[in-house]
PDB file of N, CA and C in Angstrom:
ATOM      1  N   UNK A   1      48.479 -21.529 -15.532  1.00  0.00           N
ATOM      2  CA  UNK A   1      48.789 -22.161 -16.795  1.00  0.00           C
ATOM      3  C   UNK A   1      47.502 -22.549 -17.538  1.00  0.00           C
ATOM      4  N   UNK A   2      46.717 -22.789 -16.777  1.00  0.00           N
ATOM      5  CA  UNK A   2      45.227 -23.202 -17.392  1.00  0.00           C
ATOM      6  C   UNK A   2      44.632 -22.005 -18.524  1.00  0.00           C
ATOM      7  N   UNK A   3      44.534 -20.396 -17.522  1.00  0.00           N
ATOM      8  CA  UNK A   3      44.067 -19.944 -18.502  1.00  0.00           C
ATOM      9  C   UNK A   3      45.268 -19.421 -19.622  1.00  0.00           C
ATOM     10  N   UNK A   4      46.409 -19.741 -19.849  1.00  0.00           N
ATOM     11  CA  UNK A   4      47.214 -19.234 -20.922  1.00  0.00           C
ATOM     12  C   UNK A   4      46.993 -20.202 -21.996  1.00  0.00           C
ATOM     13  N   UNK A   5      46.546 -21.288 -21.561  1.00  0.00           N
ATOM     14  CA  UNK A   5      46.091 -22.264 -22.089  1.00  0.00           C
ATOM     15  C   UNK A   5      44.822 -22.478 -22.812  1.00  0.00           C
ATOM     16  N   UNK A   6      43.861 -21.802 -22.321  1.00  0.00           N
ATOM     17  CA  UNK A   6      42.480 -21.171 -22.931  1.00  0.00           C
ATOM     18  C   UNK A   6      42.891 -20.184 -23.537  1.00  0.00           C
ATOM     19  N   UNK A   7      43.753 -19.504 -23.423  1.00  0.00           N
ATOM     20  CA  UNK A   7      43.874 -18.382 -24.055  1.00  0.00           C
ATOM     21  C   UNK A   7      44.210 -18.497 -25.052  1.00  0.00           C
ATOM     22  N   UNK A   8      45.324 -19.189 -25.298  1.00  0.00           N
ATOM     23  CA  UNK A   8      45.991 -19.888 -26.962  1.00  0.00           C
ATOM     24  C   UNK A   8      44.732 -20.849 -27.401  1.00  0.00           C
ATOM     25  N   UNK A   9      44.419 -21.692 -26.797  1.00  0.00           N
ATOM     26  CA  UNK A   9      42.998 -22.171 -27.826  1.00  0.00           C
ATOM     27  C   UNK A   9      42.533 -21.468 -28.257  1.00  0.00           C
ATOM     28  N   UNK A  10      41.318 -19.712 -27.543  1.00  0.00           N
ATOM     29  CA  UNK A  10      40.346 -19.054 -28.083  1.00  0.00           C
ATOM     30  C   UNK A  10      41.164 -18.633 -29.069  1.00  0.00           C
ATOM     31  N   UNK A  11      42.141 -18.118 -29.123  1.00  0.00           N
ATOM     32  CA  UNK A  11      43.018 -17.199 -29.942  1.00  0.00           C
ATOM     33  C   UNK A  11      43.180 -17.686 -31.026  1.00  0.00           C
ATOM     34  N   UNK A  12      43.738 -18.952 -30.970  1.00  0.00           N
ATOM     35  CA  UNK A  12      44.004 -20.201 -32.559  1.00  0.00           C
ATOM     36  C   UNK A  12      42.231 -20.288 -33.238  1.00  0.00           C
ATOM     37  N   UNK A  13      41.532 -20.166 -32.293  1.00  0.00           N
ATOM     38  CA  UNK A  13      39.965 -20.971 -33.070  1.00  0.00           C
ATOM     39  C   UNK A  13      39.439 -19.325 -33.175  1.00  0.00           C
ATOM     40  N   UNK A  14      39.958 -18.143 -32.810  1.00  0.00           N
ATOM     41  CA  UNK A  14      39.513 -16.867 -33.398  1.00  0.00           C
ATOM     42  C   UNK A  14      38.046 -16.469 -32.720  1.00  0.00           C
ATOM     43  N   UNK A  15      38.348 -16.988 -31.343  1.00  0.00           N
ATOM     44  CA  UNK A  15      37.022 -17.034 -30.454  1.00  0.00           C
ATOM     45  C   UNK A  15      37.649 -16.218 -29.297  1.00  0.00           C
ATOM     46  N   UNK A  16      37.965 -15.226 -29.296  1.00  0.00           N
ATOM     47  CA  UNK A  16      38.741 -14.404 -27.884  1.00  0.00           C
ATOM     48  C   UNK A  16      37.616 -14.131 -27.015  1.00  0.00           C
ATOM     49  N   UNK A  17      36.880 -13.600 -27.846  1.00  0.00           N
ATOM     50  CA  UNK A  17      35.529 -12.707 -26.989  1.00  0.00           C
ATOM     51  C   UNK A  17      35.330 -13.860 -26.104  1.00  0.00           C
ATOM     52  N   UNK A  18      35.206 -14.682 -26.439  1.00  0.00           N
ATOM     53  CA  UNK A  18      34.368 -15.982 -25.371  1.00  0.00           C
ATOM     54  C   UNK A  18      35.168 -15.660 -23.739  1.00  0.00           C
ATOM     55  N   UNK A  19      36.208 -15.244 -24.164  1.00  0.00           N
ATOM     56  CA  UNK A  19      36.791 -14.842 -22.784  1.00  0.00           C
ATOM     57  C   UNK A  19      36.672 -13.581 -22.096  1.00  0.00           C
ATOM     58  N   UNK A  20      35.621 -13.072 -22.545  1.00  0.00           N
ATOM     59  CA  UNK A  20      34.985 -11.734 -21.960  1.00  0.00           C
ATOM     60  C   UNK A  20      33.934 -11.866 -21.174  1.00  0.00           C
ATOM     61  N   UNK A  21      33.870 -11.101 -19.815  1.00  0.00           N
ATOM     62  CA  UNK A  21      32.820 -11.407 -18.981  1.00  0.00           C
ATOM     63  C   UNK A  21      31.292 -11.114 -19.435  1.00  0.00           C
ATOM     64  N   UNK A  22      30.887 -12.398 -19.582  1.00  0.00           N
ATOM     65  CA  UNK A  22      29.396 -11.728 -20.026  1.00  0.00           C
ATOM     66  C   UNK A  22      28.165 -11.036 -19.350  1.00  0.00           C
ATOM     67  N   UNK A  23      28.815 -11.399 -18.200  1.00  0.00           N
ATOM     68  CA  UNK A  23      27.676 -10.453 -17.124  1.00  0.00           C
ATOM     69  C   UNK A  23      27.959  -9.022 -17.090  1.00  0.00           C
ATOM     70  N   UNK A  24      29.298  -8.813 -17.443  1.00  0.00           N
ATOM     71  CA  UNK A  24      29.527  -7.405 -17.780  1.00  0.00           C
ATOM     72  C   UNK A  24      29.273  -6.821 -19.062  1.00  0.00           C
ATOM     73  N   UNK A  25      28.516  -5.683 -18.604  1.00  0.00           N
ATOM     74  CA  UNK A  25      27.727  -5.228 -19.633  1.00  0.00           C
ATOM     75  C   UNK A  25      28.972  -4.022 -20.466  1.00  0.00           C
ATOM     76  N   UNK A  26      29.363  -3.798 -19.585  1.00  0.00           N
ATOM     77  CA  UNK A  26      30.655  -2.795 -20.154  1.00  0.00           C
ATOM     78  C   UNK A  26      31.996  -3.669 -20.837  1.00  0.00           C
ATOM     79  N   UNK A  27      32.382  -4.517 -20.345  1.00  0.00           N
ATOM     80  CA  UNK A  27      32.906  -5.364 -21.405  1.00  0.00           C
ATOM     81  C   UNK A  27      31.988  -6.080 -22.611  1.00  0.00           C
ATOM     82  N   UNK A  28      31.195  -6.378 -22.484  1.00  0.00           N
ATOM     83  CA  UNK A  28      30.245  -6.565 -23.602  1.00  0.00           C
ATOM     84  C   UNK A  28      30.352  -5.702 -24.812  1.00  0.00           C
ATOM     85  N   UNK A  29      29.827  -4.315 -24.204  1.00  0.00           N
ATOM     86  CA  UNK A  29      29.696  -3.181 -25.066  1.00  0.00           C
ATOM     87  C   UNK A  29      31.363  -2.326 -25.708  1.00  0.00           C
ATOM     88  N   UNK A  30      32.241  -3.022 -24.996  1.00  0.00           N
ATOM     89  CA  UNK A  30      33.477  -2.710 -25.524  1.00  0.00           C
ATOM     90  C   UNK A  30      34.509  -3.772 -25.581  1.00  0.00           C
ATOM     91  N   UNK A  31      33.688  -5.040 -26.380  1.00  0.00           N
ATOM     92  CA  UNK A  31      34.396  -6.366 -26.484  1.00  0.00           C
ATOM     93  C   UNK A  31      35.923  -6.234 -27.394  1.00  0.00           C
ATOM     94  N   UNK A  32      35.347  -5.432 -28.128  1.00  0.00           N
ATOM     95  CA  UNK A  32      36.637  -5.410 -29.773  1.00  0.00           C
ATOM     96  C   UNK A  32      37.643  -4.803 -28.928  1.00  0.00           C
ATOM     97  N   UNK A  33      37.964  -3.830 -28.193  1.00  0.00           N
ATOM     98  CA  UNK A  33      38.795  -3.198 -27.588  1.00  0.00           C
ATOM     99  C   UNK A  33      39.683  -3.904 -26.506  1.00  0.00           C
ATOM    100  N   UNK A  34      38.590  -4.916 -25.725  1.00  0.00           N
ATOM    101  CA  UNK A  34      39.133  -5.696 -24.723  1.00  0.00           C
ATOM    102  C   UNK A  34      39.839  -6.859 -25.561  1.00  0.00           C
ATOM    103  N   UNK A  35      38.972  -6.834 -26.771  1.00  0.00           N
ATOM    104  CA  UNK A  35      40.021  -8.435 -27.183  1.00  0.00           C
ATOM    105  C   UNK A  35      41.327  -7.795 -27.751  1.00  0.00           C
ATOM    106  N   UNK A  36      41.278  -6.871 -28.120  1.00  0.00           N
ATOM    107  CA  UNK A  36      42.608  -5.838 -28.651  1.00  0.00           C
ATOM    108  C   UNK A  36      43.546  -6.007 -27.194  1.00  0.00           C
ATOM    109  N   UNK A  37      43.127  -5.705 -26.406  1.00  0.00           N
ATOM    110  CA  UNK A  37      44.353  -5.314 -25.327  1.00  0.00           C
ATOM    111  C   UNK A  37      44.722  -6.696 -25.093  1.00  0.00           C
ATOM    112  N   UNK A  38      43.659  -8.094 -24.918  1.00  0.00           N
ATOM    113  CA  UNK A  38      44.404  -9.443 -24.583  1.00  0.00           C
ATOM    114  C   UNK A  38      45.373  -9.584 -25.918  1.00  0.00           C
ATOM    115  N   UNK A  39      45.502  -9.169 -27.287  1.00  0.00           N
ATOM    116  CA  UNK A  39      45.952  -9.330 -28.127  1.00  0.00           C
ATOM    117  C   UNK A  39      47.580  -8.573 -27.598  1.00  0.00           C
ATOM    118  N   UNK A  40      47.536  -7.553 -27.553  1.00  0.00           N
ATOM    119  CA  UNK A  40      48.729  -6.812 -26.473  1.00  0.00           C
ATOM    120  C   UNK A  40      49.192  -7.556 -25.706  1.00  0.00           C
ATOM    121  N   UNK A  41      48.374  -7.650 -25.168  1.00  0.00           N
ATOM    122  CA  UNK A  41      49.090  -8.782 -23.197  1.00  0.00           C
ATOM    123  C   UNK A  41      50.070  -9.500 -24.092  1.00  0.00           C
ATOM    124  N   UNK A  42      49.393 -10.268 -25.117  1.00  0.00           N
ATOM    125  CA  UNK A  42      49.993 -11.514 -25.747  1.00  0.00           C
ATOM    126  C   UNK A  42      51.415 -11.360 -26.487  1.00  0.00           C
ATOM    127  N   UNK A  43      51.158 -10.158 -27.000  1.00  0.00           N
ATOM    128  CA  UNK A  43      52.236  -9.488 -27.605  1.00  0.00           C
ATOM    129  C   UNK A  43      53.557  -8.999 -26.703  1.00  0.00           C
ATOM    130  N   UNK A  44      53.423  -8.321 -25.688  1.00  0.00           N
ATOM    131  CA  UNK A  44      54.031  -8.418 -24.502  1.00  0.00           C
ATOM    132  C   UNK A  44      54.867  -9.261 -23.618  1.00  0.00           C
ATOM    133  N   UNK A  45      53.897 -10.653 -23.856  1.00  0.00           N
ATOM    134  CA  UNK A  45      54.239 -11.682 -23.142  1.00  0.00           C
ATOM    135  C   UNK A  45      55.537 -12.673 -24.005  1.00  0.00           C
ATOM    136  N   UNK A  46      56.154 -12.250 -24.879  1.00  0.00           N
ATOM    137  CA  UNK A  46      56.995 -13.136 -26.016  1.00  0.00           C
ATOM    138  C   UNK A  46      57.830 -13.758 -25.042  1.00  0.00           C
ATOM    139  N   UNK A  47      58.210 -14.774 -24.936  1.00  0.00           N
ATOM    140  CA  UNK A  47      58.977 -15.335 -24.635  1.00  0.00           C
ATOM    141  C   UNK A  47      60.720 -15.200 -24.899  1.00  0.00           C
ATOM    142  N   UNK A  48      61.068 -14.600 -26.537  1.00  0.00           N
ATOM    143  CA  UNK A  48      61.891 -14.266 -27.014  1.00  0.00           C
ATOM    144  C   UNK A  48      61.561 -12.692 -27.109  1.00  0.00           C
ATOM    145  N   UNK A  49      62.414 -11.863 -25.837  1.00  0.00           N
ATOM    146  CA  UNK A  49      62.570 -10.791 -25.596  1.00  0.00           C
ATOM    147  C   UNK A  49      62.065  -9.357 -27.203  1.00  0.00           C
ATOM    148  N   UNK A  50      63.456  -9.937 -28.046  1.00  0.00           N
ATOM    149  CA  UNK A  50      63.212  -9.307 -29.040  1.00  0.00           C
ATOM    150  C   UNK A  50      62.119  -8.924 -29.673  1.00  0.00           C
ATOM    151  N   UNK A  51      60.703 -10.101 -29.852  1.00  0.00           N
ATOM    152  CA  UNK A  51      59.920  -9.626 -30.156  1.00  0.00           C
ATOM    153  C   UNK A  51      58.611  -8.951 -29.742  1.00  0.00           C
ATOM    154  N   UNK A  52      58.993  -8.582 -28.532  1.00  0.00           N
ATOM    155  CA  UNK A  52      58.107  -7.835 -27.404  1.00  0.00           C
ATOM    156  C   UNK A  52      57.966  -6.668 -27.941  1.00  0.00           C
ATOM    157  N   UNK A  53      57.114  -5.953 -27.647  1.00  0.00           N
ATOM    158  CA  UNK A  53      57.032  -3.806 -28.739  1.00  0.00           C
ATOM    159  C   UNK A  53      57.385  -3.554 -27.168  1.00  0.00           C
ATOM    160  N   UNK A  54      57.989  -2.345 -27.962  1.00  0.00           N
ATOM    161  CA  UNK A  54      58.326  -0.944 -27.086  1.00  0.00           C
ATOM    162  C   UNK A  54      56.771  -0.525 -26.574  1.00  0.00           C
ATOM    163  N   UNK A  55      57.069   0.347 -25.089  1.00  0.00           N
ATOM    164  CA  UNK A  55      56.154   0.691 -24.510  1.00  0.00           C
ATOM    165  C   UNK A  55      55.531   1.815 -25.772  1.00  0.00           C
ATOM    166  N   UNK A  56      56.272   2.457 -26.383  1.00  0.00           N
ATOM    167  CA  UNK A  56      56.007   3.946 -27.373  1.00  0.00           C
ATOM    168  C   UNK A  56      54.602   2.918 -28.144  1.00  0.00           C
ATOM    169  N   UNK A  57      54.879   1.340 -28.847  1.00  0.00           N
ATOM    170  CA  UNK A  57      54.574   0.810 -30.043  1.00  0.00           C
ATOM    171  C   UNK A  57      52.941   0.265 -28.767  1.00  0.00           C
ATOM    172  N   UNK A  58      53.253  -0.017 -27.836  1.00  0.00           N
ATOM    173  CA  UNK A  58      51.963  -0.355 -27.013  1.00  0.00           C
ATOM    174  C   UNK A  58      51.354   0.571 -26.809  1.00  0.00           C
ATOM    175  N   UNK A  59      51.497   1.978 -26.785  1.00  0.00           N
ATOM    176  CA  UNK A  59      50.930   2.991 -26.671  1.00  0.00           C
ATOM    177  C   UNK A  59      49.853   3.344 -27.770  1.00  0.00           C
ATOM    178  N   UNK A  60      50.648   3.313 -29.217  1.00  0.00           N
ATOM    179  CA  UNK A  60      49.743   3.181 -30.728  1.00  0.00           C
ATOM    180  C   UNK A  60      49.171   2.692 -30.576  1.00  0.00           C
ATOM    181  N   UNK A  61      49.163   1.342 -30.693  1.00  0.00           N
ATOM    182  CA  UNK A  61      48.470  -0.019 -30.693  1.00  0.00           C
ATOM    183  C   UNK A  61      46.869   0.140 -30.093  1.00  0.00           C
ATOM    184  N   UNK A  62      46.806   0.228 -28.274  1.00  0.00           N
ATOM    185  CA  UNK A  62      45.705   1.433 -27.772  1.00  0.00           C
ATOM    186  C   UNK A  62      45.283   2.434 -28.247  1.00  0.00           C
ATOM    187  N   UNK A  63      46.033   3.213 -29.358  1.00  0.00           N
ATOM    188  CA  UNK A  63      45.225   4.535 -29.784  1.00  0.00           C
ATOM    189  C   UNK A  63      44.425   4.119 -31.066  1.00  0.00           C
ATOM    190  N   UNK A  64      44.755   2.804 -31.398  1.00  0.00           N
ATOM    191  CA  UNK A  64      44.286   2.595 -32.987  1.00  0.00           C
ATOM    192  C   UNK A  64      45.347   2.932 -34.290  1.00  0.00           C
ATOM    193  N   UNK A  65      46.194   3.886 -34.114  1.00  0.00           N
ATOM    194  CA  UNK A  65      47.560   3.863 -34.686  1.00  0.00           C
ATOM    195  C   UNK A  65      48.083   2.815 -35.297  1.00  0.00           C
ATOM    196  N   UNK A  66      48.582   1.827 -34.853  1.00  0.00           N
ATOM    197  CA  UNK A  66      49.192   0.202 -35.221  1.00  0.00           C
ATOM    198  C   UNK A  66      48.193  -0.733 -34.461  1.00  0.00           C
ATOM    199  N   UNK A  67      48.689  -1.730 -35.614  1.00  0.00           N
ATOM    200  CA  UNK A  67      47.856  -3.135 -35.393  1.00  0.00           C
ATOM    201  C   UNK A  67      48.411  -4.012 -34.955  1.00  0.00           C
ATOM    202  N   UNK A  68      48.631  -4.948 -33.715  1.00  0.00           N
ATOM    203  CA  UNK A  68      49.484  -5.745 -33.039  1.00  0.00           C
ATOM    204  C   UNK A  68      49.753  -6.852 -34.209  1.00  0.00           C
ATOM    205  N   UNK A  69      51.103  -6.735 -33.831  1.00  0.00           N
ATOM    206  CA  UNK A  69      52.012  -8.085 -34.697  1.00  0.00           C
ATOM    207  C   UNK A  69      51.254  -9.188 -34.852  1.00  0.00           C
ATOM    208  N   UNK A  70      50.961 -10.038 -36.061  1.00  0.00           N
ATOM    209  CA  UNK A  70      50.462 -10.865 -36.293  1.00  0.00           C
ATOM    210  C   UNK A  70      51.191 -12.269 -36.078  1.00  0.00           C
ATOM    211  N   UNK A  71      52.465 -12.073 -36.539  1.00  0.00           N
ATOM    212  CA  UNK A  71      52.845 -13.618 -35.938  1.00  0.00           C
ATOM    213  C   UNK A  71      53.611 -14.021 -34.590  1.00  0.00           C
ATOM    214  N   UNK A  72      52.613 -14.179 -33.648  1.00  0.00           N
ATOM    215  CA  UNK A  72      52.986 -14.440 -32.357  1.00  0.00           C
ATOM    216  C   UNK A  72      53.275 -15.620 -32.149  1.00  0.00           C
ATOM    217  N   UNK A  73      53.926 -15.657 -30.683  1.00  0.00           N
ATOM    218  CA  UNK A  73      53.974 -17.017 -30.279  1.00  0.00           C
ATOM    219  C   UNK A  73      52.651 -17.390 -29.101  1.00  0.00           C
ATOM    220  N   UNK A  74      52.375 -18.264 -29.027  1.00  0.00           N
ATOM    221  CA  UNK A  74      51.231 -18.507 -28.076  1.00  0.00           C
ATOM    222  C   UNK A  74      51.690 -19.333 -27.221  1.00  0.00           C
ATOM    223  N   UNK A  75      52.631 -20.003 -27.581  1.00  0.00           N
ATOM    224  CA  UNK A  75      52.765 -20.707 -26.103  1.00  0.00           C
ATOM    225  C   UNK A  75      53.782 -19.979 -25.080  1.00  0.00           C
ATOM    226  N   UNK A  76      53.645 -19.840 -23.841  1.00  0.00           N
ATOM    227  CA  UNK A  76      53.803 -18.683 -22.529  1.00  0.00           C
ATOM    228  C   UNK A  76      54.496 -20.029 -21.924  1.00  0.00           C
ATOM    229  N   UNK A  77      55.606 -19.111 -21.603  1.00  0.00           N
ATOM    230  CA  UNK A  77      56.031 -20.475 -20.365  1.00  0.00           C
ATOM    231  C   UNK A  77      56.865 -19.208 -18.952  1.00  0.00           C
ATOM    232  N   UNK A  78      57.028 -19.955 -18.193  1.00  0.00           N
ATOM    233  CA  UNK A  78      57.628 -18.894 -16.812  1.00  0.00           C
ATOM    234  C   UNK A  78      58.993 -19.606 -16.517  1.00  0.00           C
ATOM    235  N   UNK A  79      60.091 -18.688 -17.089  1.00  0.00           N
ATOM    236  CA  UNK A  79      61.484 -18.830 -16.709  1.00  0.00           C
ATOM    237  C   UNK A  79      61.612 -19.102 -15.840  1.00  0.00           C
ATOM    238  N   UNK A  80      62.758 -19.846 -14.884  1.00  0.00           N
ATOM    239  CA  UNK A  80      62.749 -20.136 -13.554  1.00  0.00           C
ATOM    240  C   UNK A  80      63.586 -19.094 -13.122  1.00  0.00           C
ATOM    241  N   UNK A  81      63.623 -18.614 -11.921  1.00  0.00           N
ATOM    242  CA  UNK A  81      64.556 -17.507 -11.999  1.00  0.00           C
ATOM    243  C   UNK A  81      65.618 -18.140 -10.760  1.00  0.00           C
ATOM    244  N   UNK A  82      66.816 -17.974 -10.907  1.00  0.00           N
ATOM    245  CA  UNK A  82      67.888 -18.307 -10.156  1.00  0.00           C
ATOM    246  C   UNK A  82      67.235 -18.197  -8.615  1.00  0.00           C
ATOM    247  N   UNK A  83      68.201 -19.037  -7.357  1.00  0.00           N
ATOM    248  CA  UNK A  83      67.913 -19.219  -6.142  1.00  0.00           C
ATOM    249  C   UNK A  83      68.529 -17.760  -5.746  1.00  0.00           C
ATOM    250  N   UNK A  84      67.999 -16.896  -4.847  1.00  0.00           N
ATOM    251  CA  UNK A  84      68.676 -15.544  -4.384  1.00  0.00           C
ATOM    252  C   UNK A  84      68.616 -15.915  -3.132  1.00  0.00           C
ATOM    253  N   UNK A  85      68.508 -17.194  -2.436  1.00  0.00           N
ATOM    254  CA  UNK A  85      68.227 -16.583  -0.864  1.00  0.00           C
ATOM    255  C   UNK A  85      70.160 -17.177  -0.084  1.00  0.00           C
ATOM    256  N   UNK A  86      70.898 -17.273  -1.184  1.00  0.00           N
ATOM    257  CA  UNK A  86      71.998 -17.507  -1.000  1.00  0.00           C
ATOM    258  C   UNK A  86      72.260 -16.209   0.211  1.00  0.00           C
ATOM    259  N   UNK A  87      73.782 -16.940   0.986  1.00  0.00           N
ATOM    260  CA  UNK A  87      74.051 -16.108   2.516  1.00  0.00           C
ATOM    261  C   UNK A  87      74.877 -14.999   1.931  1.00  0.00           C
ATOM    262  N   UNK A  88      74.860 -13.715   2.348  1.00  0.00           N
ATOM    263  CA  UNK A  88      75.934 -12.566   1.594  1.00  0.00           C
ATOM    264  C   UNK A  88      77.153 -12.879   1.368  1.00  0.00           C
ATOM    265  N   UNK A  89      78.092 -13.665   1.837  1.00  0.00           N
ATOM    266  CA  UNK A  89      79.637 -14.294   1.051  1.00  0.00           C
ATOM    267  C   UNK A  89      79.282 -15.136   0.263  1.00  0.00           C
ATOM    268  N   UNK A  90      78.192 -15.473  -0.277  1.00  0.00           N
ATOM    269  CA  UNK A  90      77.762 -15.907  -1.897  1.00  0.00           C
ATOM    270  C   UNK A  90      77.129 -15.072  -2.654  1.00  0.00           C
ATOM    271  N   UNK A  91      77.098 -13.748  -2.181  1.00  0.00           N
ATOM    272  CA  UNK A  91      76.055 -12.856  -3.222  1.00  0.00           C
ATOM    273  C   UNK A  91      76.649 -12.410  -4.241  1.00  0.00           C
ATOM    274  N   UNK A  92      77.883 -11.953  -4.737  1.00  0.00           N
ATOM    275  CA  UNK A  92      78.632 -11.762  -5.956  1.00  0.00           C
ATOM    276  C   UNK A  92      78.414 -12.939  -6.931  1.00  0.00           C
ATOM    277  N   UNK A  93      78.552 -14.265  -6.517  1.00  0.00           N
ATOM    278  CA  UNK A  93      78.222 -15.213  -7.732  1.00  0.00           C
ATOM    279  C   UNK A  93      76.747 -15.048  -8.268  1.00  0.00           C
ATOM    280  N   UNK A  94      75.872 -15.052  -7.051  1.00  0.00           N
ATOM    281  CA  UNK A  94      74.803 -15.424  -7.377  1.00  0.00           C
ATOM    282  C   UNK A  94      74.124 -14.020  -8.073  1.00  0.00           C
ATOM    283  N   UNK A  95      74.663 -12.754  -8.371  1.00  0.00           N
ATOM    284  CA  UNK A  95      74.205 -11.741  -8.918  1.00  0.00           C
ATOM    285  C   UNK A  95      74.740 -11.868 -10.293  1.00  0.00           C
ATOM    286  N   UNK A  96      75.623 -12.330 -10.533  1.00  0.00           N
ATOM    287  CA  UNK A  96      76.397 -12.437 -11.644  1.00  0.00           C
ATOM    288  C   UNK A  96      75.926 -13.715 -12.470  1.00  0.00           C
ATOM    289  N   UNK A  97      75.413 -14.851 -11.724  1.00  0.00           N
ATOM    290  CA  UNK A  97      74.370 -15.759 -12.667  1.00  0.00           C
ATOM    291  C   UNK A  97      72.675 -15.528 -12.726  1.00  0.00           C
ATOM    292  N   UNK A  98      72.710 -14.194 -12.121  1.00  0.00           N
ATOM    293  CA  UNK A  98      71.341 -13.950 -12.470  1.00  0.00           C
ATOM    294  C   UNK A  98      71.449 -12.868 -13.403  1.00  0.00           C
ATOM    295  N   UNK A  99      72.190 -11.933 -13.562  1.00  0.00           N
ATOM    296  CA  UNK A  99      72.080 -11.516 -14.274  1.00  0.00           C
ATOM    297  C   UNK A  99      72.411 -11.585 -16.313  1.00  0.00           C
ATOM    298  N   UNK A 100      72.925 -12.970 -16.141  1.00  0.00           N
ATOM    299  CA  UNK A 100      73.049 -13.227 -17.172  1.00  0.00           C
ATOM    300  C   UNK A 100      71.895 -13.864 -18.122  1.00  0.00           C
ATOM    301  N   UNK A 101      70.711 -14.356 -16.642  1.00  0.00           N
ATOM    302  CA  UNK A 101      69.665 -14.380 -17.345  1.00  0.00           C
ATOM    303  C   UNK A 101      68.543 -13.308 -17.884  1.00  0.00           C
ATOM    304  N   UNK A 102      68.871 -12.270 -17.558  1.00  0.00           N
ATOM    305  CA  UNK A 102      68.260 -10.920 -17.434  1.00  0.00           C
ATOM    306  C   UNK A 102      67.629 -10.869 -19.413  1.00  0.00           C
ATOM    307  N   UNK A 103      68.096 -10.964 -20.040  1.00  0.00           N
ATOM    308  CA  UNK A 103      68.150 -10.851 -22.125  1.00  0.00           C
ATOM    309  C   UNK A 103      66.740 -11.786 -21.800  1.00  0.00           C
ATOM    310  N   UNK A 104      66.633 -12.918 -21.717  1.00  0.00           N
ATOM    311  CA  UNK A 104      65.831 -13.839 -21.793  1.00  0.00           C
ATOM    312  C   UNK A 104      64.672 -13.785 -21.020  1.00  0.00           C
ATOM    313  N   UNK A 105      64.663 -13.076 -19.613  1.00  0.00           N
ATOM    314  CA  UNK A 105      63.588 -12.865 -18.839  1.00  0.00           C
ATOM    315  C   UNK A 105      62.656 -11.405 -19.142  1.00  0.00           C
ATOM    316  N   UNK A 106      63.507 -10.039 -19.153  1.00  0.00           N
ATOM    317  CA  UNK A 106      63.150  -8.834 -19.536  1.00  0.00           C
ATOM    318  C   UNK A 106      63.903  -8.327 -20.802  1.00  0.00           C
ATOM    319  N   UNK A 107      62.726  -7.638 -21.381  1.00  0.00           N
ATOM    320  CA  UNK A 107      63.121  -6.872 -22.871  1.00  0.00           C
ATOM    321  C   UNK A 107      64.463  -6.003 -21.971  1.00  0.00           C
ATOM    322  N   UNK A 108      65.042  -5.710 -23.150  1.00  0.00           N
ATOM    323  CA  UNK A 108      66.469  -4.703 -22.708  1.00  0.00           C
ATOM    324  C   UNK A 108      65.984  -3.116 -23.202  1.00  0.00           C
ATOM    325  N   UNK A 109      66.565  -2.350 -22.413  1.00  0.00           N
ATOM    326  CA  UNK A 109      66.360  -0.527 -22.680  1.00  0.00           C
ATOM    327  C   UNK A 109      66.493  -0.574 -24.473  1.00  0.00           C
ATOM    328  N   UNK A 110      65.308   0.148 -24.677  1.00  0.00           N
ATOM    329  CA  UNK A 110      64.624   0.691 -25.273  1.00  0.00           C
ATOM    330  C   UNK A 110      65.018   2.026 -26.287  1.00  0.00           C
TER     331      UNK A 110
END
């Protein structure tokens, strides 16, 4: 949580690079690209399924094609995901309340 947390600061104050290894000379020399893909991650990471891109639209995005969505959300949080270690004459319920969280945890087919 810490660094999603640095991460939405650099991102709001328009300081990403700062989160690039500086001893690496190859991230150095290909900073704009690396801050492009944390820009992705971020994009990826929506909380509200819907506005996640298609793998096709993450693909552009890497080629230079499209420019990642500008109005994101930055704050990241981790769904809890239902108890599964229920005994098998409880596994029908417990598949059936997990899967209703399924919209909210993973984007839907594409």
């Amino acid at each position: 949580m810490h660094l999603l947390n640095l991460f939405r600061k650099n991102i709001e104050e328009d300081r990403l690079l700062d989160l690039v290894d500086k001893c690496s000379e190859d991230m150095q020399l290909h900073g704009g690209e690396v801050e492009n893909m944390m820009r992705v991650a971020a994009w990826c990471l929506q909380n509200d399924f819907t506005k996640r891109p298609s793998m096709s639209m993450v693909v552009k995005v890497l080629e230079g094609a499209v420019n990642v969505e500008s109005d994101l959300d930055y704050f990241f949080s981790n769904p809890s995901l239902p108890n599964m270690r229920a005994g098998v004459e409880n596994q029908e319920v417990h598949i059936v309340a997990a899967s209703s969280l399924f919209p909210s945890i993973l984007s839907g087919p594409r």
